[in-house]
N, C-alpha and C. Protein backbone atom coordinates (compact mmCIF):
# COMPACT_ATOMS: atom_id res chain seq x y z
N UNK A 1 -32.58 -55.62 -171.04
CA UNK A 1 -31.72 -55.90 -169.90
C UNK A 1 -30.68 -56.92 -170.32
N UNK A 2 -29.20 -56.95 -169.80
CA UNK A 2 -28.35 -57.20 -170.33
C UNK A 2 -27.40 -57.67 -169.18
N UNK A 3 -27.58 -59.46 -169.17
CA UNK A 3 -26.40 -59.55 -168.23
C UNK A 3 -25.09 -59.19 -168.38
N UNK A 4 -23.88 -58.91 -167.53
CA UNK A 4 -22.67 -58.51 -168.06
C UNK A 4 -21.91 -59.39 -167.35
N UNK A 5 -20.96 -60.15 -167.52
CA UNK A 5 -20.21 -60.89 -167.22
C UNK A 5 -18.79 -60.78 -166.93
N UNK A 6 -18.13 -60.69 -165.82
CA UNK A 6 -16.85 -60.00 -165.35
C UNK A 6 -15.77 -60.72 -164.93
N UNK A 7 -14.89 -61.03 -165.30
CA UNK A 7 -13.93 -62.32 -164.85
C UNK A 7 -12.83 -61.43 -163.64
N UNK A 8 -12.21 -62.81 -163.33
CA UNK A 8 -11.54 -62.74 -162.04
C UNK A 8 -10.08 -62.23 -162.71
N UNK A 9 -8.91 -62.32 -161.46
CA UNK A 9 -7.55 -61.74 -161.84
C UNK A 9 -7.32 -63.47 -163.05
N UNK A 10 -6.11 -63.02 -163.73
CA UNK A 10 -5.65 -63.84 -164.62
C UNK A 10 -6.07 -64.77 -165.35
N UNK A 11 -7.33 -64.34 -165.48
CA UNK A 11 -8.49 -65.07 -166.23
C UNK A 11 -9.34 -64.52 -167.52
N UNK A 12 -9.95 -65.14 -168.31
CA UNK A 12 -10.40 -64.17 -169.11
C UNK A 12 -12.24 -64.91 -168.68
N UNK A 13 -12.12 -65.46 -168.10
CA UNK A 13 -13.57 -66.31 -167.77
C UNK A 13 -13.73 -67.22 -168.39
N UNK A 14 -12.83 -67.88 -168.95
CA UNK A 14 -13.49 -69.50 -169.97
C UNK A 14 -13.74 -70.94 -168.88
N UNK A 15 -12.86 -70.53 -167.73
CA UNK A 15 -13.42 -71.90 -166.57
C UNK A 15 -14.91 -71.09 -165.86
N UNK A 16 -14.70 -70.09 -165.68
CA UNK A 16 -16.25 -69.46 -164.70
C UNK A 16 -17.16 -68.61 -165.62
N UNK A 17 -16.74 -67.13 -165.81
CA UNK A 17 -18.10 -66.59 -165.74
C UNK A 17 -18.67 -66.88 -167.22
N UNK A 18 -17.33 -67.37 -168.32
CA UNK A 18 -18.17 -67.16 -169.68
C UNK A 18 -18.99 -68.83 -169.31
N UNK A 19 -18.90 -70.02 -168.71
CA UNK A 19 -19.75 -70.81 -168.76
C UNK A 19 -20.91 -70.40 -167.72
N UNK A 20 -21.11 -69.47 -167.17
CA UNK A 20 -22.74 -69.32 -166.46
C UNK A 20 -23.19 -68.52 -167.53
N UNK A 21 -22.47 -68.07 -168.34
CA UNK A 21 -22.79 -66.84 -169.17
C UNK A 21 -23.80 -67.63 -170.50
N UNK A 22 -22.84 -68.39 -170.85
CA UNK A 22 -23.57 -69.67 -171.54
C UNK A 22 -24.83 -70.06 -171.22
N UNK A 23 -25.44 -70.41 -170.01
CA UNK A 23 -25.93 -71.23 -169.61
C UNK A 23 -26.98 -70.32 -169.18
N UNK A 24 -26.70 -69.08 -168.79
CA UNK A 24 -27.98 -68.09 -168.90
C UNK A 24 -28.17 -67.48 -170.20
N UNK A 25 -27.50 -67.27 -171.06
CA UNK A 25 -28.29 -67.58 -172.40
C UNK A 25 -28.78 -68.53 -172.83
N UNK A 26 -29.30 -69.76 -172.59
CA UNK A 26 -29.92 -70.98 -173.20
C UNK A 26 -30.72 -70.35 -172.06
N UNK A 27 -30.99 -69.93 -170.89
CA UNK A 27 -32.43 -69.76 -170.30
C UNK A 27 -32.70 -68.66 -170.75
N UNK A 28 -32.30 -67.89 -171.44
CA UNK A 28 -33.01 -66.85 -172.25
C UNK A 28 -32.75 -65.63 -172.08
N UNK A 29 -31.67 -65.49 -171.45
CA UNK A 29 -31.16 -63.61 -171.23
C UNK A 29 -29.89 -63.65 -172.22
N UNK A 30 -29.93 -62.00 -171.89
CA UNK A 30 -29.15 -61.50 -173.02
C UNK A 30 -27.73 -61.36 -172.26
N UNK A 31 -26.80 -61.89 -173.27
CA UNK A 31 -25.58 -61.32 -171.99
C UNK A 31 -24.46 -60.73 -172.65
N UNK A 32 -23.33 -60.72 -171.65
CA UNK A 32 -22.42 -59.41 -172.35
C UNK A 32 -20.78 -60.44 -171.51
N UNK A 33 -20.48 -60.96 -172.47
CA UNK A 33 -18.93 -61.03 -171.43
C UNK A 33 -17.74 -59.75 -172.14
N UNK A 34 -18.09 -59.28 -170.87
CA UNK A 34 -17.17 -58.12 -170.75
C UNK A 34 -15.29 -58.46 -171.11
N UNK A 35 -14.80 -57.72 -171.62
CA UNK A 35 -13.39 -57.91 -172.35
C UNK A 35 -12.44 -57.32 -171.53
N UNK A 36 -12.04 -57.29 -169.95
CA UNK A 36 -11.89 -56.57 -168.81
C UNK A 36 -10.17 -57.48 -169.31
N UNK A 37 -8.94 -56.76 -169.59
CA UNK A 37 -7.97 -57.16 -169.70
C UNK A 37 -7.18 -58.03 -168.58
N UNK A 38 -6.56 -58.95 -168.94
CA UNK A 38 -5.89 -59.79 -168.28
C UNK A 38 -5.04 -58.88 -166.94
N UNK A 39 -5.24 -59.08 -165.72
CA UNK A 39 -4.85 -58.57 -165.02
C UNK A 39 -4.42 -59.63 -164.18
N UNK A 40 -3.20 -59.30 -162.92
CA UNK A 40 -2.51 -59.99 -161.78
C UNK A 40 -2.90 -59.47 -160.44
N UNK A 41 -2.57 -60.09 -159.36
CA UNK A 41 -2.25 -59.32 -158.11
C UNK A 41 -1.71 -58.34 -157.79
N UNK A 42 -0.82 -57.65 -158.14
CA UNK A 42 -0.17 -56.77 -158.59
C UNK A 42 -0.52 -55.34 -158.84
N UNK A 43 -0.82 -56.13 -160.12
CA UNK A 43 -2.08 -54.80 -161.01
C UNK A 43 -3.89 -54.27 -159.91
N UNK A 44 -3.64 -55.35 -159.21
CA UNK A 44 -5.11 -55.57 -158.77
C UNK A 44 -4.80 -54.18 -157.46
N UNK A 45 -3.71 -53.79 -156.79
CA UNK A 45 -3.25 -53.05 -156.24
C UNK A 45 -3.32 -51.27 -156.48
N UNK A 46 -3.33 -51.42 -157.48
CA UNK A 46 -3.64 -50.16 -158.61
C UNK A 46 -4.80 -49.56 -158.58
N UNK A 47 -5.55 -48.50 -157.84
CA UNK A 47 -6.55 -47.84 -157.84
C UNK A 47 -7.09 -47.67 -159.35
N UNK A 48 -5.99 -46.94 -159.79
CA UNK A 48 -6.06 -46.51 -161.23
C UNK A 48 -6.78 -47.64 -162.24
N UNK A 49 -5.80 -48.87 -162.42
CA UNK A 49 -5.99 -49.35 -163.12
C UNK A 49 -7.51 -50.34 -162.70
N UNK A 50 -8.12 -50.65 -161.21
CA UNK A 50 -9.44 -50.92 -160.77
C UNK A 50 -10.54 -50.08 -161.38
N UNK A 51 -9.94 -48.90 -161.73
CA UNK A 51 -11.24 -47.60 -162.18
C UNK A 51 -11.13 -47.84 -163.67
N UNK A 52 -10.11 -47.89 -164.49
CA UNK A 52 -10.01 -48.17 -165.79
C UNK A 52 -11.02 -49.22 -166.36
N UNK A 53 -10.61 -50.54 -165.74
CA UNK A 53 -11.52 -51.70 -165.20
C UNK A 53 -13.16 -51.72 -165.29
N UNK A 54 -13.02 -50.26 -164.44
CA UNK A 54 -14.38 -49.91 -163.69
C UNK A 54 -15.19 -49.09 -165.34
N UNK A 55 -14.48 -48.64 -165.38
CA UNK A 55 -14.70 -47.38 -166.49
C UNK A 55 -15.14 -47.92 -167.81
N UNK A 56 -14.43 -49.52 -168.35
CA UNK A 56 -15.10 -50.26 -169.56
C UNK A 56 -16.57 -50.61 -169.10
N UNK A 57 -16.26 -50.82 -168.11
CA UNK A 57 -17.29 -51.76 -167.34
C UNK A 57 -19.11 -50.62 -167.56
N UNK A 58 -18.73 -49.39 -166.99
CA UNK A 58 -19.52 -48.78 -166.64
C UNK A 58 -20.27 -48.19 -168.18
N UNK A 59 -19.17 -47.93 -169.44
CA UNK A 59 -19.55 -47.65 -170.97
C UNK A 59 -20.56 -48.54 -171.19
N UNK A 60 -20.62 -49.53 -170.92
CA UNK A 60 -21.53 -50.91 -171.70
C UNK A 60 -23.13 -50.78 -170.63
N UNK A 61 -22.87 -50.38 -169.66
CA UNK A 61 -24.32 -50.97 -168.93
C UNK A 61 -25.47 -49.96 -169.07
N UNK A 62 -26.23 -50.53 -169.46
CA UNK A 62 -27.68 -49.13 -169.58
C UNK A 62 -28.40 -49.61 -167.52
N UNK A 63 -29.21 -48.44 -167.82
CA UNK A 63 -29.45 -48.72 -166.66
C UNK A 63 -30.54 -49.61 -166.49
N UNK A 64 -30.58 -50.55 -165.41
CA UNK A 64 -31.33 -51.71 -165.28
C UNK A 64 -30.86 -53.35 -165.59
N UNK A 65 -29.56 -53.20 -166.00
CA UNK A 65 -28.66 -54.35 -166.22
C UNK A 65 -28.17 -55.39 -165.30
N UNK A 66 -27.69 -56.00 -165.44
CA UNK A 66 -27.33 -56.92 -164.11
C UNK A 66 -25.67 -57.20 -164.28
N UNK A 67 -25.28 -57.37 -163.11
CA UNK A 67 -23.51 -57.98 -163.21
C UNK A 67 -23.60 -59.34 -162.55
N UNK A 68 -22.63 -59.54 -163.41
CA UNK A 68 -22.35 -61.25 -162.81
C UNK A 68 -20.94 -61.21 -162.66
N UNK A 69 -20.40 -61.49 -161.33
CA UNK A 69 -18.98 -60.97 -161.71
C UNK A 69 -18.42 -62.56 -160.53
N UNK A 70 -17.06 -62.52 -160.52
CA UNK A 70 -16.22 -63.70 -160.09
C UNK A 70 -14.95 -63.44 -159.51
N UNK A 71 -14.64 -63.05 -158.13
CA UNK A 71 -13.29 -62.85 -157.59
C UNK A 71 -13.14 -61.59 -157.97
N UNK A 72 -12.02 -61.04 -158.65
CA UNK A 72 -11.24 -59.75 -158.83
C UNK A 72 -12.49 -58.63 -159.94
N UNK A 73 -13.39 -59.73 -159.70
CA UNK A 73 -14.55 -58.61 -161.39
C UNK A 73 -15.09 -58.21 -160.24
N UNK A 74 -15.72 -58.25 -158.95
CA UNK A 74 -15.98 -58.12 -157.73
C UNK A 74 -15.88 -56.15 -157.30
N UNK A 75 -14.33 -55.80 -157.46
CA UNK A 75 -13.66 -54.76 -157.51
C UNK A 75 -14.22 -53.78 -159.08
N UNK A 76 -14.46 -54.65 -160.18
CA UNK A 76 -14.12 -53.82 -161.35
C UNK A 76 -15.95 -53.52 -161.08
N UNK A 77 -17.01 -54.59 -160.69
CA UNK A 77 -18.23 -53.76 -160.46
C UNK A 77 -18.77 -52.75 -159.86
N UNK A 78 -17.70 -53.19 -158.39
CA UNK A 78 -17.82 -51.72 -157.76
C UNK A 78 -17.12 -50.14 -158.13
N UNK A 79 -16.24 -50.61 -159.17
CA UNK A 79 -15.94 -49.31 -159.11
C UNK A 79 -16.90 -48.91 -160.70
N UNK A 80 -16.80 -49.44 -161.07
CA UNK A 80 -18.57 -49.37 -162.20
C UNK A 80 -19.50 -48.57 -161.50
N UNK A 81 -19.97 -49.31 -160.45
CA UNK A 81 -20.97 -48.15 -159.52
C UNK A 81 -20.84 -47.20 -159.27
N UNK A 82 -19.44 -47.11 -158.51
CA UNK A 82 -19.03 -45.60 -157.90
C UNK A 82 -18.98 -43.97 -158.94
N UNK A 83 -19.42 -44.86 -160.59
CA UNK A 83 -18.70 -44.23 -161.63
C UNK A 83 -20.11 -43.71 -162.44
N UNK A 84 -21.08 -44.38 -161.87
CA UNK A 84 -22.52 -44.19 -162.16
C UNK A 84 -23.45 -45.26 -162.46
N UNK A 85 -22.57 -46.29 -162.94
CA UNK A 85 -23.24 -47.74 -163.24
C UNK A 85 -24.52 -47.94 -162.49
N UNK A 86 -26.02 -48.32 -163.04
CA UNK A 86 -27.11 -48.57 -162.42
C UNK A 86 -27.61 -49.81 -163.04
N UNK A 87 -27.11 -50.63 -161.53
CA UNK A 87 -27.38 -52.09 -161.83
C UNK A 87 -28.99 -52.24 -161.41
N UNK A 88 -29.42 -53.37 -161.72
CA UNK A 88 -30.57 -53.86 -161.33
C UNK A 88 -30.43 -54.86 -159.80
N UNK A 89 -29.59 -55.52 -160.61
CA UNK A 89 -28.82 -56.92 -159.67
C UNK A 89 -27.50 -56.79 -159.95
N UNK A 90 -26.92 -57.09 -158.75
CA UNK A 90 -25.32 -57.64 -158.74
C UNK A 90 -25.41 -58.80 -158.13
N UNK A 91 -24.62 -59.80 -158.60
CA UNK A 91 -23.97 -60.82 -157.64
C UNK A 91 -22.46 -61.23 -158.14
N UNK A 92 -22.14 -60.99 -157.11
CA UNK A 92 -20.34 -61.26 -156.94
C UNK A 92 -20.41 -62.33 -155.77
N UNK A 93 -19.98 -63.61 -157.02
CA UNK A 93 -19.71 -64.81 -156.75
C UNK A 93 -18.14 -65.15 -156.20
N UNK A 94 -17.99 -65.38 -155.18
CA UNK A 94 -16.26 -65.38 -154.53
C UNK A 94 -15.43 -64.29 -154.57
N UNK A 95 -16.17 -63.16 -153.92
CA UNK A 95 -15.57 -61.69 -154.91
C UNK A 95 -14.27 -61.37 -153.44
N UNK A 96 -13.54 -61.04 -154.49
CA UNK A 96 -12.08 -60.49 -153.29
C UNK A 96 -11.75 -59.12 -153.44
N UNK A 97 -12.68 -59.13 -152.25
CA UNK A 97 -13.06 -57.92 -151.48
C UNK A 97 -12.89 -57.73 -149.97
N UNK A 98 -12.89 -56.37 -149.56
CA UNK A 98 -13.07 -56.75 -148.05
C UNK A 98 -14.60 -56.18 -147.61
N UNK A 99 -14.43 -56.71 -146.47
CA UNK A 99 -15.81 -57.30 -146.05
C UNK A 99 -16.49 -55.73 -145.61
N UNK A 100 -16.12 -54.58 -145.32
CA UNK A 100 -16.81 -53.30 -144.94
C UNK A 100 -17.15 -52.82 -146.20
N UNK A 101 -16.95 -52.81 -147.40
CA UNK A 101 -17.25 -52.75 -148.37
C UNK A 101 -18.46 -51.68 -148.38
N UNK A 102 -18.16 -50.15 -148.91
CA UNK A 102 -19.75 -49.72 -149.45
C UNK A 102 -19.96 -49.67 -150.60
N UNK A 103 -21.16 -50.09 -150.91
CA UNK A 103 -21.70 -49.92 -152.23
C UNK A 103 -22.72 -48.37 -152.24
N UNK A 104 -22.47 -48.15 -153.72
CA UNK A 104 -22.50 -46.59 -153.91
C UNK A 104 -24.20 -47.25 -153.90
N UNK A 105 -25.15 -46.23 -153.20
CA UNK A 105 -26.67 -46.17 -152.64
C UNK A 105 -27.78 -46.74 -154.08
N UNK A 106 -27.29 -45.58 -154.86
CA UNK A 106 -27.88 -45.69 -156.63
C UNK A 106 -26.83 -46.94 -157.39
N UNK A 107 -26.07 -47.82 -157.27
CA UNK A 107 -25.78 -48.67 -157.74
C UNK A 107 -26.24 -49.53 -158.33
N UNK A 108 -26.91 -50.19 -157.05
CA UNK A 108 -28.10 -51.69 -157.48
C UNK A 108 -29.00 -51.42 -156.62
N UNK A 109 -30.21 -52.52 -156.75
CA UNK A 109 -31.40 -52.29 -156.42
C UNK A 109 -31.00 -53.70 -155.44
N UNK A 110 -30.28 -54.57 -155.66
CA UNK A 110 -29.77 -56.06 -155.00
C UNK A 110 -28.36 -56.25 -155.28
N UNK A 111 -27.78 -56.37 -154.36
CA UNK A 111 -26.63 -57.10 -154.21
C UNK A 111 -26.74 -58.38 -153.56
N UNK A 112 -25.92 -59.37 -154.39
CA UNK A 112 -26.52 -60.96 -153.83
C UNK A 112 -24.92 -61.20 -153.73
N UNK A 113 -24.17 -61.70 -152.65
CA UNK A 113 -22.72 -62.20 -152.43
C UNK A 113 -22.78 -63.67 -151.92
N UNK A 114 -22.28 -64.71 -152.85
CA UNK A 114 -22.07 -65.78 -153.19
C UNK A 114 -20.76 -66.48 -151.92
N UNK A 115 -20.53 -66.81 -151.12
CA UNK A 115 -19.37 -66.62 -150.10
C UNK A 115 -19.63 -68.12 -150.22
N UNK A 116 -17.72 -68.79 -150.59
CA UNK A 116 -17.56 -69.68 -150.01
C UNK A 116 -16.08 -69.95 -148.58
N UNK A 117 -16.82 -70.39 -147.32
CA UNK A 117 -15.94 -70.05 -146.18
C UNK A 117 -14.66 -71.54 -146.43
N UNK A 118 -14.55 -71.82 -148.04
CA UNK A 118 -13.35 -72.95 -147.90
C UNK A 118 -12.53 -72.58 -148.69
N UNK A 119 -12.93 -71.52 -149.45
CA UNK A 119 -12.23 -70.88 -150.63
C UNK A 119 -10.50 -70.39 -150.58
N UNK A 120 -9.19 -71.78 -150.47
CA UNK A 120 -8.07 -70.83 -150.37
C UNK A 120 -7.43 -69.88 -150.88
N UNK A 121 -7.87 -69.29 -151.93
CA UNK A 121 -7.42 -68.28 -152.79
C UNK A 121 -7.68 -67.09 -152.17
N UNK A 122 -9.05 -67.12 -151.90
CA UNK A 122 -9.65 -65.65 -150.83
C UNK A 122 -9.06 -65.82 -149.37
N UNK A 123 -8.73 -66.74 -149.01
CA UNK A 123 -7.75 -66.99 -148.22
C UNK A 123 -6.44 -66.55 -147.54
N UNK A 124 -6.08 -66.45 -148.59
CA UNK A 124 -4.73 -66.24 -148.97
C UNK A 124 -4.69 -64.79 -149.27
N UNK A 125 -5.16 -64.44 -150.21
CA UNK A 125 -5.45 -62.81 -150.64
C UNK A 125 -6.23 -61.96 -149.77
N UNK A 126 -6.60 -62.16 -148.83
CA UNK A 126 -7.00 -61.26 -147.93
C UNK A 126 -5.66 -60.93 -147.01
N UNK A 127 -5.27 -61.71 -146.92
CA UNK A 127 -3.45 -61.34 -146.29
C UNK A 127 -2.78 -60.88 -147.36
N UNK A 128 -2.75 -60.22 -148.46
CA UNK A 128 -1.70 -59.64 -148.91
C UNK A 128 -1.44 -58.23 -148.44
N UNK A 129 -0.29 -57.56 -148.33
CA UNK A 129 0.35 -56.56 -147.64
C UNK A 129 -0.20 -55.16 -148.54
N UNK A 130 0.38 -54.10 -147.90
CA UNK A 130 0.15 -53.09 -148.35
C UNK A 130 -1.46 -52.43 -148.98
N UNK A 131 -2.70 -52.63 -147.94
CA UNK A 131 -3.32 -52.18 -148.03
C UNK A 131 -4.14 -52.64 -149.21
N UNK A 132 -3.83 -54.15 -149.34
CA UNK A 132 -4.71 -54.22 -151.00
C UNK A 132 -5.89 -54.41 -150.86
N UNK A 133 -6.49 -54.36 -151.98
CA UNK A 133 -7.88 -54.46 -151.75
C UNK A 133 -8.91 -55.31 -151.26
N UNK A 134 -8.19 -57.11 -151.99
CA UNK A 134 -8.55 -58.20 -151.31
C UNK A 134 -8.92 -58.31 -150.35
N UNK A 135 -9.85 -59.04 -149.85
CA UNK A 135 -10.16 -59.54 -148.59
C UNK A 135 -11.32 -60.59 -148.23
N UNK A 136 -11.72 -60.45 -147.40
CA UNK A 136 -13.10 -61.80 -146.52
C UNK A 136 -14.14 -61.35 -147.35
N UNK A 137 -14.46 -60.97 -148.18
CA UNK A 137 -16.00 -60.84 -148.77
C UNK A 137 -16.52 -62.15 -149.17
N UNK A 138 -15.74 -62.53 -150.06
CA UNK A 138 -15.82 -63.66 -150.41
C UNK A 138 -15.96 -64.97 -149.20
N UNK A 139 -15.52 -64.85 -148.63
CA UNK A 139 -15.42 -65.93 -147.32
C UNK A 139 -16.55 -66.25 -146.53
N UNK A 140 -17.09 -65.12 -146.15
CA UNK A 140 -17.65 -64.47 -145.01
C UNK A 140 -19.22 -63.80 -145.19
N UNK A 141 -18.50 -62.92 -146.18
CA UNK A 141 -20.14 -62.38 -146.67
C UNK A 141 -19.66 -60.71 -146.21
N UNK A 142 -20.68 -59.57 -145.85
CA UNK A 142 -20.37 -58.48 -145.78
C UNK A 142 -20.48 -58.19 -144.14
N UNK A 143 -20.19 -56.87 -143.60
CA UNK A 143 -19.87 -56.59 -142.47
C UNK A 143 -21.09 -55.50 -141.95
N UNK A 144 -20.80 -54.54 -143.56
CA UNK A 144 -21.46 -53.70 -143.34
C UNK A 144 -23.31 -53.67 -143.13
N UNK A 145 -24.42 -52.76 -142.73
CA UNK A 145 -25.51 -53.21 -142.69
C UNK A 145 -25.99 -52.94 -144.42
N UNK A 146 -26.37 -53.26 -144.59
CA UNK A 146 -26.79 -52.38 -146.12
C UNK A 146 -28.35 -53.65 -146.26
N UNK A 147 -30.07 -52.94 -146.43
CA UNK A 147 -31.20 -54.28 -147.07
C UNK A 147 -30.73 -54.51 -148.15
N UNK A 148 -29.59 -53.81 -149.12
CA UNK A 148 -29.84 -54.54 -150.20
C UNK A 148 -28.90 -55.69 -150.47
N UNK A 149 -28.41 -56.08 -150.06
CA UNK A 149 -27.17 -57.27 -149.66
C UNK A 149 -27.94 -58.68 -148.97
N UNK A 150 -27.85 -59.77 -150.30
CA UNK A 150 -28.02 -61.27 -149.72
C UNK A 150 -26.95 -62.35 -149.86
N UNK A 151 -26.71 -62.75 -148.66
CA UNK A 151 -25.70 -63.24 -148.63
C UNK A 151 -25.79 -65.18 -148.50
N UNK A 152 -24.98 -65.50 -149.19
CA UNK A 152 -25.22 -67.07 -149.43
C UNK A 152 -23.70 -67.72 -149.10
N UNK A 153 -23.37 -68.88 -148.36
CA UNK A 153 -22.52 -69.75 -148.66
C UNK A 153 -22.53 -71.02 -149.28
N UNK A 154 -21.71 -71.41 -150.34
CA UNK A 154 -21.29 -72.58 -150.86
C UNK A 154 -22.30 -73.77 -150.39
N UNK A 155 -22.83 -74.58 -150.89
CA UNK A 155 -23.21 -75.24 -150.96
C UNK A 155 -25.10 -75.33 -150.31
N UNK A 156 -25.52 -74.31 -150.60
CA UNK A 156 -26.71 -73.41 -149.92
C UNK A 156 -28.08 -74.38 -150.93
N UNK A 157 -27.69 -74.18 -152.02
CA UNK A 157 -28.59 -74.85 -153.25
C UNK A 157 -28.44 -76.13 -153.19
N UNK A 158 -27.68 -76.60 -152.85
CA UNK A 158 -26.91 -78.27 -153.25
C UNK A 158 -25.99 -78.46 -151.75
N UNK A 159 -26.09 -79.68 -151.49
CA UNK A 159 -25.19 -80.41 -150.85
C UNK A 159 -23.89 -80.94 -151.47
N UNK A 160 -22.78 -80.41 -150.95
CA UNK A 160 -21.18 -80.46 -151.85
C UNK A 160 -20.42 -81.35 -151.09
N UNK A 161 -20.47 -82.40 -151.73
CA UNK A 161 -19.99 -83.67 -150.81
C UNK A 161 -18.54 -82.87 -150.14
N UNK A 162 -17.73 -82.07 -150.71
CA UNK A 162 -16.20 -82.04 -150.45
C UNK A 162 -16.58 -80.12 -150.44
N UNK A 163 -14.95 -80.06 -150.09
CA UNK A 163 -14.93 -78.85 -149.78
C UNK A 163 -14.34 -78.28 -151.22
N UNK A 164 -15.22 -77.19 -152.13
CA UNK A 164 -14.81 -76.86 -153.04
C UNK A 164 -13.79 -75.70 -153.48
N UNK A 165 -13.22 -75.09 -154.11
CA UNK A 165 -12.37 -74.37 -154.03
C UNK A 165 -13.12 -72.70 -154.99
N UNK A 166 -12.54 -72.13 -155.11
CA UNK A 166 -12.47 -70.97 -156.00
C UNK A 166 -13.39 -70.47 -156.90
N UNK A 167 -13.35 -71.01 -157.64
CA UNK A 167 -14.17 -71.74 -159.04
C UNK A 167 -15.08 -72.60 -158.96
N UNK A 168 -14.56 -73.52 -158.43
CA UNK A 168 -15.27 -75.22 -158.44
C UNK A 168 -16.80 -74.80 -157.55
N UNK A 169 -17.05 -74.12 -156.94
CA UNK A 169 -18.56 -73.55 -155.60
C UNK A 169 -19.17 -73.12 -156.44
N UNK A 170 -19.27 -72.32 -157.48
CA UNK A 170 -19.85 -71.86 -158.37
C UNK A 170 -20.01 -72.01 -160.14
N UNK A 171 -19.24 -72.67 -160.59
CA UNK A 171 -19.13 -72.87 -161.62
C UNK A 171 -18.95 -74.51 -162.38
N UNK A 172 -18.66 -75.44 -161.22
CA UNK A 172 -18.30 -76.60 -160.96
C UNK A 172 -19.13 -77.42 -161.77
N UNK A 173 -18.38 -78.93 -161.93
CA UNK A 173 -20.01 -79.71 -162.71
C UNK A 173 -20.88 -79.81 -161.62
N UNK A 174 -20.81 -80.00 -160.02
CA UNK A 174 -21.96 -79.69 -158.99
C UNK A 174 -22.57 -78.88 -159.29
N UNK A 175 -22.66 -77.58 -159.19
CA UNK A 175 -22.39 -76.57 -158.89
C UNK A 175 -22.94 -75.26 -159.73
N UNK A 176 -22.73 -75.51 -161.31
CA UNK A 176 -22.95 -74.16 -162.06
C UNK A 176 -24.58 -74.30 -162.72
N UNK A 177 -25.50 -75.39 -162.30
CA UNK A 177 -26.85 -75.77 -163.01
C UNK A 177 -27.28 -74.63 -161.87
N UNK A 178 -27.35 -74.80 -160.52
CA UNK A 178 -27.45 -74.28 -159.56
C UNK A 178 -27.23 -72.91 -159.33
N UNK A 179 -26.39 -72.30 -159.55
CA UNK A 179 -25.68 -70.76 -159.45
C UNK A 179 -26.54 -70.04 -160.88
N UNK A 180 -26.82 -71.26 -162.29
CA UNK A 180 -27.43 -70.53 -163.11
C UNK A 180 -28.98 -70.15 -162.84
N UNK A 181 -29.40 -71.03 -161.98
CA UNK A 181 -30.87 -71.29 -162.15
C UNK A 181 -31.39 -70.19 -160.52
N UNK A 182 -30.11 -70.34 -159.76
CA UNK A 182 -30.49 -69.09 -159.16
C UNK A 182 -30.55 -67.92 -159.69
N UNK A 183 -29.42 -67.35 -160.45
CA UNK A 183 -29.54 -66.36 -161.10
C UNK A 183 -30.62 -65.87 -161.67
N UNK A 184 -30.96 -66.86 -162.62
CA UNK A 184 -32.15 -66.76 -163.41
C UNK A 184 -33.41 -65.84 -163.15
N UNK A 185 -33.74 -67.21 -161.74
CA UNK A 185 -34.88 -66.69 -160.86
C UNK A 185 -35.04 -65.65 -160.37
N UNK A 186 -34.14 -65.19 -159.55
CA UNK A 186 -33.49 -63.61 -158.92
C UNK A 186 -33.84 -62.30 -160.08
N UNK A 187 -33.29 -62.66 -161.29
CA UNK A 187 -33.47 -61.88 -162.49
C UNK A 187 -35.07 -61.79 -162.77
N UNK A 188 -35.56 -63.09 -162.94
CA UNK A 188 -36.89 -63.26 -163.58
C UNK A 188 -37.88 -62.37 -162.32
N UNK A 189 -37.57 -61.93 -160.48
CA UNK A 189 -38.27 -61.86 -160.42
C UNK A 189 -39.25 -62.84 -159.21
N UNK A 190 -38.55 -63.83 -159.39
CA UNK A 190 -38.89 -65.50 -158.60
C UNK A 190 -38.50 -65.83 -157.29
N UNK A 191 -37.08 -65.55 -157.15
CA UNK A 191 -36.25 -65.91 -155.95
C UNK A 191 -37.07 -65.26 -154.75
C-alpha cells in the first residue's frame, strides 16, 4: 500500500503535501509524491486537462492505496476515481471543490474531508465565474449523503490559537504533527 501525494494549483507540494509526505514516511508508509504538472486557475477550468491530471494519477495506484491530496489535487483524485482508481482512503485536505460532489461508489472505501471554514483562498474560488469547478468543499465539508465521507474542521485535533489560512490548517508548524498522526491512524486501522 502506497500513499500518493497530490499537490494543489501552482504548487508542486514543497510547503504542504511533500512535508506530510515526509513525515508519513518516518512513521513508516510508503509514499508516492505524484509529479501532477504545475497548473493555474485557468487550467483548473479545463475538464480535459482535470482528466489528464486524473489519468497520471490513476497509472500509479494499485488497488488499495491511499490519496493524500491538498486544494486543486482534490479534483485530480476524483477524476482518478471516475477513471477506475481504487482507493482504500482518500483525504482531501482544503480540497476546492464543490460541495454536491459525487464520488464514483468503487472509488474508496473512506473519504475523510479536512474543511477549514477560515480558509480565504476557498473563499474566493468558489466565486469564480463560468461554471468552475471550485467551490465550499473545502469550507464546509460535503452536501451530499454518502457513509463513506468524514468530515473534520480546522482545528478539530488541536486548538489554533488564530485563524489559519490555506496551508497553514494542515500543514503548519501547529498543525502538520497532527494531520500526520491522524492520517497514520486512519491508515493503520486506529482512528
Amino acid at each position: 500500500m502506497v500513499i500518493h501525494g497530490v499537490n494543489g494549483i501552482l504548487s508542486h507540494g514543497s510547503g504542504s503535501t511533500d512535508l506530510l509526505l515526509y513525515r508519513l514516511q518516518e512513521l513508516g508508509h510508503a509514499t508516492n509524491d505524484v509529479a501532477i504538472p504545475l497548473r493555474g486557475i485557468v487550467q483548473s477550468y479545463f475538464d480535459s486537462i482535470n482528466k489528464k491530471d486524473g489519468a497520471l494519477l490513476n497509472s500509479l495506484v494499485e488497488p488499495g492505496d491511499v490519496a493524500v491530496s491538498h486544494s486543486r489535487g482534490g479534483l485530480v483524485v476524483l477524476e482518478a476515481m471516475k477513471l477506475g482508481a481504487r482507493f482504500s482512503k482518500v483525504f482531501l485536505l482544503a480540497p476546492a471543490m464543490r460541495r454536491d460532489v459525487v464520488f464514483p461508489y468503487f472509488g474508496a472505501t473512506e473519504i475523510h474531508i479536512l474543511c477549514n471554514k477560515h480558509d480565504t483562498a476557498l473563499k474566493l474560488g468558489r466565486w469564480l465565474p463560468f461554471r468552475h469547478p471550485f467551490g465550499a468543499l473545502g469550507l464546509y465539508g460535503a452536501t451530499v449523503k454518502d457513509p463513506r465521507i468524514r468530515g473534520f474542521q480546522a482545528g478539530v485535533f488541536s486548538d489554533l490559537p488564530f485563524h489559519v489560512e490555506h496551508s497553514e490548517a494542515w500543514f503548519g508548524a501547529l498543525t502538520l504533527e497532527d494531520t500526520a498522526q491522524y492520517i497514520d491512524a486512519s491508515v493503520r486501522g486506529s482512528a
